[in-house]
C-alpha atoms as a PDB file:
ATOM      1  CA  UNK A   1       0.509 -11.595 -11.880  1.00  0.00           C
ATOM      2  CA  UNK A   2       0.981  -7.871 -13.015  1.00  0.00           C
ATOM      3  CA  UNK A   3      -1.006  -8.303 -16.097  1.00  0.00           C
ATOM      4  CA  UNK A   4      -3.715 -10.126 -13.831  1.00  0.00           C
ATOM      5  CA  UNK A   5      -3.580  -6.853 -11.593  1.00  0.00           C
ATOM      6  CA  UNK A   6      -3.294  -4.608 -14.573  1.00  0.00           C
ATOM      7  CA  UNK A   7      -6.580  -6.103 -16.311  1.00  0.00           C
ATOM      8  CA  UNK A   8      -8.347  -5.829 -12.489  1.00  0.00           C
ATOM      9  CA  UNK A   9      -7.831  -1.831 -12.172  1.00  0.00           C
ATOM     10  CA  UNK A  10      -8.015  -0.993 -16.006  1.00  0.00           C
ATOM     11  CA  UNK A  11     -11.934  -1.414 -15.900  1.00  0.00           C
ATOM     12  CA  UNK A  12     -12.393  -0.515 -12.056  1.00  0.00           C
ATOM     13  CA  UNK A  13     -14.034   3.067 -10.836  1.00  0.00           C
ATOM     14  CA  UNK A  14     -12.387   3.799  -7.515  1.00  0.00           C
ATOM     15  CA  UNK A  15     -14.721   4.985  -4.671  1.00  0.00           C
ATOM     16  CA  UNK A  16     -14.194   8.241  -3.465  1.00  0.00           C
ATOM     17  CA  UNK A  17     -14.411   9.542  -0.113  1.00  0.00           C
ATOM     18  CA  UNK A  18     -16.719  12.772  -0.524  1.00  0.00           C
ATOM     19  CA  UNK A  19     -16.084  14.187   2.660  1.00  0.00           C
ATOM     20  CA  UNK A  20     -15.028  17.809   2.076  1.00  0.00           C
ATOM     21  CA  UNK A  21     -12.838  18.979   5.085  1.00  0.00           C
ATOM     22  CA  UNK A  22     -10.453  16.067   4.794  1.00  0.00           C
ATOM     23  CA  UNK A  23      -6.753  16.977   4.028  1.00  0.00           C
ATOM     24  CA  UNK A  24      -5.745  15.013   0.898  1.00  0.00           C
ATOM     25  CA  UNK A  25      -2.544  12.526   0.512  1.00  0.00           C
ATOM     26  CA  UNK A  26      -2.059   9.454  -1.493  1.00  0.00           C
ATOM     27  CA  UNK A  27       0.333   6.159  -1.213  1.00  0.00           C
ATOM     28  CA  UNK A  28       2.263   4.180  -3.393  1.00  0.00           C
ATOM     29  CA  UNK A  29       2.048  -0.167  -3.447  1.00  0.00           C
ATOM     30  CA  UNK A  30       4.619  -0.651  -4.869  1.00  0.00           C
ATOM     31  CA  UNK A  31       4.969  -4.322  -6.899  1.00  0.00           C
ATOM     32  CA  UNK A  32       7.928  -6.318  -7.769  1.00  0.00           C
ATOM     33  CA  UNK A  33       8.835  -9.407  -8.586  1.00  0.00           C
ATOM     34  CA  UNK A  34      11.754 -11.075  -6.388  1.00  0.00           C
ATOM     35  CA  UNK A  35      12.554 -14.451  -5.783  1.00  0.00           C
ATOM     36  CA  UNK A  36      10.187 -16.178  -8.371  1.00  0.00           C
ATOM     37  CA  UNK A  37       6.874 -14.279  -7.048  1.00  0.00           C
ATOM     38  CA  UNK A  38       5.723 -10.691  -6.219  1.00  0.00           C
ATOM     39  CA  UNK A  39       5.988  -8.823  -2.996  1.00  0.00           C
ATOM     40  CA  UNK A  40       4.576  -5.518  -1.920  1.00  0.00           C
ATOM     41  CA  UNK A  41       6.538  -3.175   0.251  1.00  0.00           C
ATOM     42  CA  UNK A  42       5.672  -1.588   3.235  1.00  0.00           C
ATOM     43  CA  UNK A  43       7.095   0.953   5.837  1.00  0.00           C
ATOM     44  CA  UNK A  44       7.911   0.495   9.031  1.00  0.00           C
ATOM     45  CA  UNK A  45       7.966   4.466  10.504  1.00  0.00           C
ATOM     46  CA  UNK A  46      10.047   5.784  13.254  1.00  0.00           C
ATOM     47  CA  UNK A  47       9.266   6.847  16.600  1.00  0.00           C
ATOM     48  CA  UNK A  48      10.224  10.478  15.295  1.00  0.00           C
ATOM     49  CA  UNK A  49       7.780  11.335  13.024  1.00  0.00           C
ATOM     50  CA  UNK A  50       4.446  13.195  13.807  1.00  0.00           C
ATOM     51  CA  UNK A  51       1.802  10.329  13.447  1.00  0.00           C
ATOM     52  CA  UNK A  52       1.552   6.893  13.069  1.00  0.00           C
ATOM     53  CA  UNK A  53       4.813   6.209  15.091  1.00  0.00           C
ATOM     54  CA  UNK A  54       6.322   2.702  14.690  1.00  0.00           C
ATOM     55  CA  UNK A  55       3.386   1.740  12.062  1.00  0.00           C
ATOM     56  CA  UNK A  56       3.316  -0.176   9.073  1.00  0.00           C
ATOM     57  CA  UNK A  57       2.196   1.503   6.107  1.00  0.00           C
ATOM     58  CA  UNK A  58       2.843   2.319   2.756  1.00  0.00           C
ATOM     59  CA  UNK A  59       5.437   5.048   1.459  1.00  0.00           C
ATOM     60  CA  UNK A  60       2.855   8.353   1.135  1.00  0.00           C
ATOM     61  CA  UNK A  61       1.757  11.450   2.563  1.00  0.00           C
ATOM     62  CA  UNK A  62      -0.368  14.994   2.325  1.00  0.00           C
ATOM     63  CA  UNK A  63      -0.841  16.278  -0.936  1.00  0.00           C
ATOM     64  CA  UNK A  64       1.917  19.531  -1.571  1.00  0.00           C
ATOM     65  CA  UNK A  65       1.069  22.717  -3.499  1.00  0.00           C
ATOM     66  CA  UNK A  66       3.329  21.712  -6.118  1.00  0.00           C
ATOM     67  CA  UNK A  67       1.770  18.201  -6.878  1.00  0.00           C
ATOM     68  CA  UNK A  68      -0.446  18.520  -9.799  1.00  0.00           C
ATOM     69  CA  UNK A  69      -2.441  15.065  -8.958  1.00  0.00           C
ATOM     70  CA  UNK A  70      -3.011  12.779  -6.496  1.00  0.00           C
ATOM     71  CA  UNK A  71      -0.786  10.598  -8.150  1.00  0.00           C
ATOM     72  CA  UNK A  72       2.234  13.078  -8.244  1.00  0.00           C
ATOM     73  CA  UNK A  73       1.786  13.400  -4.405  1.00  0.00           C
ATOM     74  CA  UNK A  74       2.581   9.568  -4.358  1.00  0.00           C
ATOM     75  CA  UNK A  75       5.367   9.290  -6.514  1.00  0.00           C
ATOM     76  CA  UNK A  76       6.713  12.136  -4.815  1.00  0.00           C
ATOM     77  CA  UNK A  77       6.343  11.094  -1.895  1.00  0.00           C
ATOM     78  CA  UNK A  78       8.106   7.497  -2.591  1.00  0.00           C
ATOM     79  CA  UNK A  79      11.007   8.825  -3.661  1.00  0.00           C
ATOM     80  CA  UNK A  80      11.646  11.366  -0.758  1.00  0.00           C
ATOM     81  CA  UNK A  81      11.091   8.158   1.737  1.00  0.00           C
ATOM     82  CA  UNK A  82      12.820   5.134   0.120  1.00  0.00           C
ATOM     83  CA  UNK A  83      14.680   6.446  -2.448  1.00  0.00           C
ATOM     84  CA  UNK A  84      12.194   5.027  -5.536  1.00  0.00           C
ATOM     85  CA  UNK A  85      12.794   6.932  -8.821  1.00  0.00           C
ATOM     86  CA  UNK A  86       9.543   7.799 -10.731  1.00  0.00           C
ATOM     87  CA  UNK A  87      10.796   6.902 -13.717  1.00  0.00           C
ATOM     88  CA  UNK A  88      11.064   3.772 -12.833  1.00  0.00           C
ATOM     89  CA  UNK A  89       7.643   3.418 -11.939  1.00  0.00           C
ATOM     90  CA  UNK A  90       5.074   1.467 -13.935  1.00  0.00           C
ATOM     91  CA  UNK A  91       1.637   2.961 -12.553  1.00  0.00           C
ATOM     92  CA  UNK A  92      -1.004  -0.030 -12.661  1.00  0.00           C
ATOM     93  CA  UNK A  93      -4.089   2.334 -11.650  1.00  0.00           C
ATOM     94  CA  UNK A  94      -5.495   3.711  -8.614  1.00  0.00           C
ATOM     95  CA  UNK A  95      -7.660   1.811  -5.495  1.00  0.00           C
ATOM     96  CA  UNK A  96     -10.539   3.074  -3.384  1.00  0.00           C
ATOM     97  CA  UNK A  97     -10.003   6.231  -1.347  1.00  0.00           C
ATOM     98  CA  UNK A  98      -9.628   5.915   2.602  1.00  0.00           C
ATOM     99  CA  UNK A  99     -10.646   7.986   5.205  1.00  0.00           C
ATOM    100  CA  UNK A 100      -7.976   7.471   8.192  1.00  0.00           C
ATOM    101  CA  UNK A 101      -8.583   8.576  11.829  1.00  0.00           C
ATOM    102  CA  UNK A 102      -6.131  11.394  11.698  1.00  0.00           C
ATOM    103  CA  UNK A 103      -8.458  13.458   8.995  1.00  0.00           C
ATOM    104  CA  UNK A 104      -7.255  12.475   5.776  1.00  0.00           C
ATOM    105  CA  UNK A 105      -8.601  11.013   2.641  1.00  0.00           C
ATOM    106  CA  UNK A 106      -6.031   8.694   1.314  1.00  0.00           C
ATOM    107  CA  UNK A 107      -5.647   7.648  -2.707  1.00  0.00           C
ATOM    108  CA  UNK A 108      -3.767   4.124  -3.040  1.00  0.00           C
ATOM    109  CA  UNK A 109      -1.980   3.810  -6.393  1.00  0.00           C
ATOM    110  CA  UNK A 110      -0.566   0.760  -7.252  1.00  0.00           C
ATOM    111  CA  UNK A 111       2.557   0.447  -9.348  1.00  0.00           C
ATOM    112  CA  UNK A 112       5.444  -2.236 -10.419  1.00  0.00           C
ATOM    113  CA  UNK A 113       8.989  -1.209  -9.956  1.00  0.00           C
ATOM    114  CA  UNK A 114      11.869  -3.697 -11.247  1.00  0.00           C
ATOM    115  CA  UNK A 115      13.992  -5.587  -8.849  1.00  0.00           C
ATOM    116  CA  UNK A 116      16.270  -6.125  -7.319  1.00  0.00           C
ATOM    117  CA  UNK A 117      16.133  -2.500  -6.266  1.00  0.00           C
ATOM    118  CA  UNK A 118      17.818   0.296  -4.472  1.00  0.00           C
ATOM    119  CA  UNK A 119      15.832   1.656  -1.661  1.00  0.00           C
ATOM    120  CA  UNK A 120      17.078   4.146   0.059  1.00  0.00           C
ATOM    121  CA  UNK A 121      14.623   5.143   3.655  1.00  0.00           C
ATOM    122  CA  UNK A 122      14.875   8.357   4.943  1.00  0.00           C
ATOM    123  CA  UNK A 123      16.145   7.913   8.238  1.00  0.00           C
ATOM    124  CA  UNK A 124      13.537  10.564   9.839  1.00  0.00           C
ATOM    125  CA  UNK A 125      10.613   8.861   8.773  1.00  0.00           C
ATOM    126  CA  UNK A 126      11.434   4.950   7.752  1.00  0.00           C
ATOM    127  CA  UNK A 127      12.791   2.801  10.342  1.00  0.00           C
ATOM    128  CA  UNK A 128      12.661   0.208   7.957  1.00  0.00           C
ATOM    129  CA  UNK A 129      11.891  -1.600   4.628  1.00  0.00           C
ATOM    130  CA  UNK A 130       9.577  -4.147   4.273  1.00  0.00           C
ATOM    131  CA  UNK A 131       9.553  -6.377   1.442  1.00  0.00           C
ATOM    132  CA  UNK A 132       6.558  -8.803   2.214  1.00  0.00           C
ATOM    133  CA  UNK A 133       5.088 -11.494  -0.844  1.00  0.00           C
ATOM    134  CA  UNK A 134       1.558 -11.027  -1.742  1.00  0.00           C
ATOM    135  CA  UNK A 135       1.752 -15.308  -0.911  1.00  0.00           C
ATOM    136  CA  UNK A 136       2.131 -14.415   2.814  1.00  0.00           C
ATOM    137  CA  UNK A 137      -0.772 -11.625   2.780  1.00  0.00           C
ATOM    138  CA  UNK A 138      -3.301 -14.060   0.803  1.00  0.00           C
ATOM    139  CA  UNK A 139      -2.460 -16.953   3.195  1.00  0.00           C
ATOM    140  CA  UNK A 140      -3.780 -15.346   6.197  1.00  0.00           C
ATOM    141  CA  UNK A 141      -6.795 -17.206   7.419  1.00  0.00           C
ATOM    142  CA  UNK A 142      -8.031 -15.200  10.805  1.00  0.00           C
ATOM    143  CA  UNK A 143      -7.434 -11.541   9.240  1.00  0.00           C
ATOM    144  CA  UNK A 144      -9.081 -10.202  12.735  1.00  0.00           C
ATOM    145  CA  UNK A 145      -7.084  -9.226  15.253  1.00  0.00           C
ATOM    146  CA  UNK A 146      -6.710  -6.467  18.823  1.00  0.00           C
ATOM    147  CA  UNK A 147      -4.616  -3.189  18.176  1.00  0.00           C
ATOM    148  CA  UNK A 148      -4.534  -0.232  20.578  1.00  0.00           C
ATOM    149  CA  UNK A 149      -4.582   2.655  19.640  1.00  0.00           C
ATOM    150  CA  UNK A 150      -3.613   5.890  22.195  1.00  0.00           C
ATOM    151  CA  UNK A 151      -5.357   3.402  25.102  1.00  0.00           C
ATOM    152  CA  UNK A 152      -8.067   2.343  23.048  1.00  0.00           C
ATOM    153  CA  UNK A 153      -8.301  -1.142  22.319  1.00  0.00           C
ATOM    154  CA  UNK A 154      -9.901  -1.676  19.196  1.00  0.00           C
ATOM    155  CA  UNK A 155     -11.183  -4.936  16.944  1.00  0.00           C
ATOM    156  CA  UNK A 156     -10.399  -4.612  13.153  1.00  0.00           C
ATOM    157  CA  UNK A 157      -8.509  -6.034   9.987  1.00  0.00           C
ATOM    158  CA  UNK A 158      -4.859  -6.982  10.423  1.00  0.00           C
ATOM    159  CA  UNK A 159      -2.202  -8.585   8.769  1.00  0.00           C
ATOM    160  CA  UNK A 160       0.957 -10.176  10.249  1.00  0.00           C
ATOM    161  CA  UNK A 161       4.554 -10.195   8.741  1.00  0.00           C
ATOM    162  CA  UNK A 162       6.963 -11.761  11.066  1.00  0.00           C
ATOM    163  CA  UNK A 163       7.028  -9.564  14.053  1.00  0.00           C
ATOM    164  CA  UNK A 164       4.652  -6.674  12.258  1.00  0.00           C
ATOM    165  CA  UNK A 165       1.341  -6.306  12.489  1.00  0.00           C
ATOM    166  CA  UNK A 166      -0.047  -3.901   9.368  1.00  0.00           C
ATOM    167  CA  UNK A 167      -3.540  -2.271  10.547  1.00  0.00           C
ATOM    168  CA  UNK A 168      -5.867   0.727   9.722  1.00  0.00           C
ATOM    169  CA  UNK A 169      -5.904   2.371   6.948  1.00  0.00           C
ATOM    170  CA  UNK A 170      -3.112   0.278   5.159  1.00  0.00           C
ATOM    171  CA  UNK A 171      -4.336  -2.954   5.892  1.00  0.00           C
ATOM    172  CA  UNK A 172      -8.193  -1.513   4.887  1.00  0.00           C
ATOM    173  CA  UNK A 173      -5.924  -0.937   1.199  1.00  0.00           C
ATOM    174  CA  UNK A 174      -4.549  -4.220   1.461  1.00  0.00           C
ATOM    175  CA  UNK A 175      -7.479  -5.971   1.807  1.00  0.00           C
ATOM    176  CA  UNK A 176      -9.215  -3.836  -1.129  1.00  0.00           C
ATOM    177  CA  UNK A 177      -6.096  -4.615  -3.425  1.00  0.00           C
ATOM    178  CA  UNK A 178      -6.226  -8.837  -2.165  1.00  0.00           C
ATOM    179  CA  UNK A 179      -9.779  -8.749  -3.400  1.00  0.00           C
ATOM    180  CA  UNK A 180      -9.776  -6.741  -6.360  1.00  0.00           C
ATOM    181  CA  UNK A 181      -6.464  -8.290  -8.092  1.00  0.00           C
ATOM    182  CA  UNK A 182      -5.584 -11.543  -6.385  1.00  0.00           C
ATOM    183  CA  UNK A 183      -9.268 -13.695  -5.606  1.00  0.00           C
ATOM    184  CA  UNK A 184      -8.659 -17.264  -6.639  1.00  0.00           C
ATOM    185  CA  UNK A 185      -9.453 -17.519  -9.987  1.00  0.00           C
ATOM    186  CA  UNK A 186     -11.664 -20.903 -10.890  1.00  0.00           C
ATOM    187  CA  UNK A 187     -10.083 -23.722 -13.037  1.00  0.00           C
ATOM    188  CA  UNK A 188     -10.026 -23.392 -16.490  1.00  0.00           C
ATOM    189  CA  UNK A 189     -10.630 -19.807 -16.319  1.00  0.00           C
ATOM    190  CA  UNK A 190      -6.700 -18.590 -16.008  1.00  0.00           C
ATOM    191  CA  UNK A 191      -6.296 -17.193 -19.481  1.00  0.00           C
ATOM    192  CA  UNK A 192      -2.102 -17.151 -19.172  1.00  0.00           C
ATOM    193  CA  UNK A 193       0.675 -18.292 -16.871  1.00  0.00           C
ATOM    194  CA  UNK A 194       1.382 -16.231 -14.805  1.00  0.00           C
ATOM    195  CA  UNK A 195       0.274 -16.576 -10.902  1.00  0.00           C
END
């Protein structure tokens, strides 16, 4: 599968969101391979942090002075949050930029990290560590669901992992990534392997 998802983003241009008063940050999927397929891991946040209190989402955040890139905001910001050593990061390429509700315009990266691995949440932000296979995300079959949102019930794209439901702006990335690098290739058309 990562050299399936590696050949989908080496010849992809990522939109961009254009919108010039947005505060920049970027997110890391992180990929890895555990218990004979890959999973994709996932935050759940605390109720102490700022925003997006008891969310799902991806390890990520605002863009510092000292990161160089987008990409160095992301790496940066997965190790301060679960402990994941750039190093050890294989970067597979970037994803469309979102715009999320709270003003910011988001840069996905996806990379592969080996496993098993060592995370290690920071207890102020990550409640917990999600490690949920791409299988699960791919079989869901009614993708719409109800969330509300500071009283406001609104109708969008969700995705459920036992009791966790992963909405907004992460599951708008999800769904991007499920298309891009995981659509059903026809018969006869696999050119190796792997899933």
């Amino acid at each position: 599968m990562k050299e399936r998802i590696q050949r989908a983003l080496s010849g992809y241009s990522p939109r961009t969101v254009s919108t010039p008063d947005l505060v920049p940050a970027s997110v890391l999927m992180l990929l890895f391979p555990k218990d004979g397929e890959y999973h994709m891991l996932f935050t759940r946040r605390t109720d102490r942090v700022k925003h997006h209190k008891g969310e799902i989402s991806f390890p990520g955040g605002a863009r510092d002075d000292e990161d160089a890139t987008p990409l160095a905001t992301a790496l940066r910001e997965a190790q301060e949050e679960v402990g994941v050593d750039p190093e050890d990061v294989e970067v597979l390429g970037p994803l469309d930029q979102v715009r999320t509700r709270w003003g910011y315009r988001v840069t996905p990266f996806v990379g592969d990290i080996p496993y098993p691995y060592h995370f290690v949440p920071r207890e102020e932000e990550v409640a917990e560590v999600l490690e949920v296979p791409i299988s699960v995300l791919l079989a869901s079959e009614d993708r719409s669901g109800t969330v509300d949102v500071e009283g406001q019930r609104y109708h969008m794209v969700t995705y459920r992992y036992r009791d966790n439901v992963i909405w907004g702006a992460t599951a708008k990335m999800v769904e991007r990534f499920l298309e891009l690098c995981c659509r059903p290739v026809p018969i006869g058309r696999e050119t190796s392997g792997h899933g």
